[in-house]
Protein backbone atom coordinates (compact mmCIF):
# COMPACT_ATOMS: atom_id res chain seq x y z
CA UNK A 1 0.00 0.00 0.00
CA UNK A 2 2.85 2.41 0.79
CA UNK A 3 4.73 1.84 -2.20
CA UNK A 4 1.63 2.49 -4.17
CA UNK A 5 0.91 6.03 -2.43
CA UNK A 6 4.75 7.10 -3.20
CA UNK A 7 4.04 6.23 -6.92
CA UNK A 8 1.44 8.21 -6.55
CA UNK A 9 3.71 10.88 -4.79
CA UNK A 10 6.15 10.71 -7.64
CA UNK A 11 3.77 11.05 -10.57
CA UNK A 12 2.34 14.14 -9.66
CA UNK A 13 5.71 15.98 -8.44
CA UNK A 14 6.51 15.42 -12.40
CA UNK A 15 3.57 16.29 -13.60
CA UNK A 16 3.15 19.92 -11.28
CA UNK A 17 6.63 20.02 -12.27
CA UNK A 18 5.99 19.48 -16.36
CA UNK A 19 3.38 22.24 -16.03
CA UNK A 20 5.39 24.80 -14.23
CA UNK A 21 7.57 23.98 -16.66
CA UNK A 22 5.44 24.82 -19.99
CA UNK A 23 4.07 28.14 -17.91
CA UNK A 24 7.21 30.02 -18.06
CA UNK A 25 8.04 29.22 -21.32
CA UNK A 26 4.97 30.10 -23.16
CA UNK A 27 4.93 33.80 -22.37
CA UNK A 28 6.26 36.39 -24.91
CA UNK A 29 10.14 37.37 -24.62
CA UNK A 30 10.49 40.92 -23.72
CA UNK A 31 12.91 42.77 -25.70
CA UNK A 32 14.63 45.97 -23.95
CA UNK A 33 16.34 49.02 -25.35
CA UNK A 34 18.19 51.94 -23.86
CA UNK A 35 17.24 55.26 -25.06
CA UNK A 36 20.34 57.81 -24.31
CA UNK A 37 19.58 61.02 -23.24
CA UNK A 38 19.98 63.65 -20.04
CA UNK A 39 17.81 61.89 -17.26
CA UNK A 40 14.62 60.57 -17.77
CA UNK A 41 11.27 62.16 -17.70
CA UNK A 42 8.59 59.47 -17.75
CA UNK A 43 5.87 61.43 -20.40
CA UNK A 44 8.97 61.78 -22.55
CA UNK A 45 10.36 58.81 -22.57
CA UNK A 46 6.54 57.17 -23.36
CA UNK A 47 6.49 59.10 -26.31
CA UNK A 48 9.73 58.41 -27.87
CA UNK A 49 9.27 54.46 -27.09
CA UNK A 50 5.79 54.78 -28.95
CA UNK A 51 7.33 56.67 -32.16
CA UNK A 52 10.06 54.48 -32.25
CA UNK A 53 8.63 51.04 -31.74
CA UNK A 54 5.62 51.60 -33.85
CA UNK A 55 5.76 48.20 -35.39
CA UNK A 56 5.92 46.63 -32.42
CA UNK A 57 3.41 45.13 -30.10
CA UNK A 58 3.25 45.61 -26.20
CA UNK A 59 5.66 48.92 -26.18
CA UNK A 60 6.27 50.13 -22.44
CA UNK A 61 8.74 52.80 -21.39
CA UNK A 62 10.12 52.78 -17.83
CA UNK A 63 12.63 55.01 -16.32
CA UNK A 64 15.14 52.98 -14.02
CA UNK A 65 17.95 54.30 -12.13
CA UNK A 66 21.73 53.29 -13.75
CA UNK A 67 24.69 54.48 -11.36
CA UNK A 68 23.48 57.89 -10.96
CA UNK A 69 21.48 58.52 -13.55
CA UNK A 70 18.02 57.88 -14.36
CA UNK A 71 17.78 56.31 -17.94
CA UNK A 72 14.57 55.28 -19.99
CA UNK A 73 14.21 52.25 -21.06
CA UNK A 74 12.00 51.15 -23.56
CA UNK A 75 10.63 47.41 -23.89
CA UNK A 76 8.39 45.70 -26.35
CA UNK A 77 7.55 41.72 -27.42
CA UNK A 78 10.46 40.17 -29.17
């Protein structure tokens, strides 16, 4: 009876695992560029992502902080 309950065990540690495992593959790659320029302003830095990723789907621009500077960042599905 045992032996049959860690079979049991063991089948569906793979299969949670299997599916865990096809749930972070299946989602879109995110591509991410750097935009130079002096600081970041957030409105600005939307824009420019949005003109110059117009073929691309899912554009978002964040600001993020690089040593001391704050640098926009644009990102869109690869």
């Amino acid at each position: 009876m045992a032996k049959l309950t860690l079979t049991h065990i063991s089948a569906l540690i793979l299969l949670l695992s299997g599916i865990f495992m096809a749930s972070t593959e299946a989602g879109p790659k995110i591509c991410e560029e750097e935009i130079p320029s002096d600081g970041c302003n957030p409105f600005v830095c939307k824009l420019i992502c949005e003109d110059k990723f117009k073929s691309k789907t899912n554009v978002d621009a964040k600001c993020k902080k690089v040593a001391y500077d704050d640098v926009c960042y644009c990102g869109y599905d690869c």
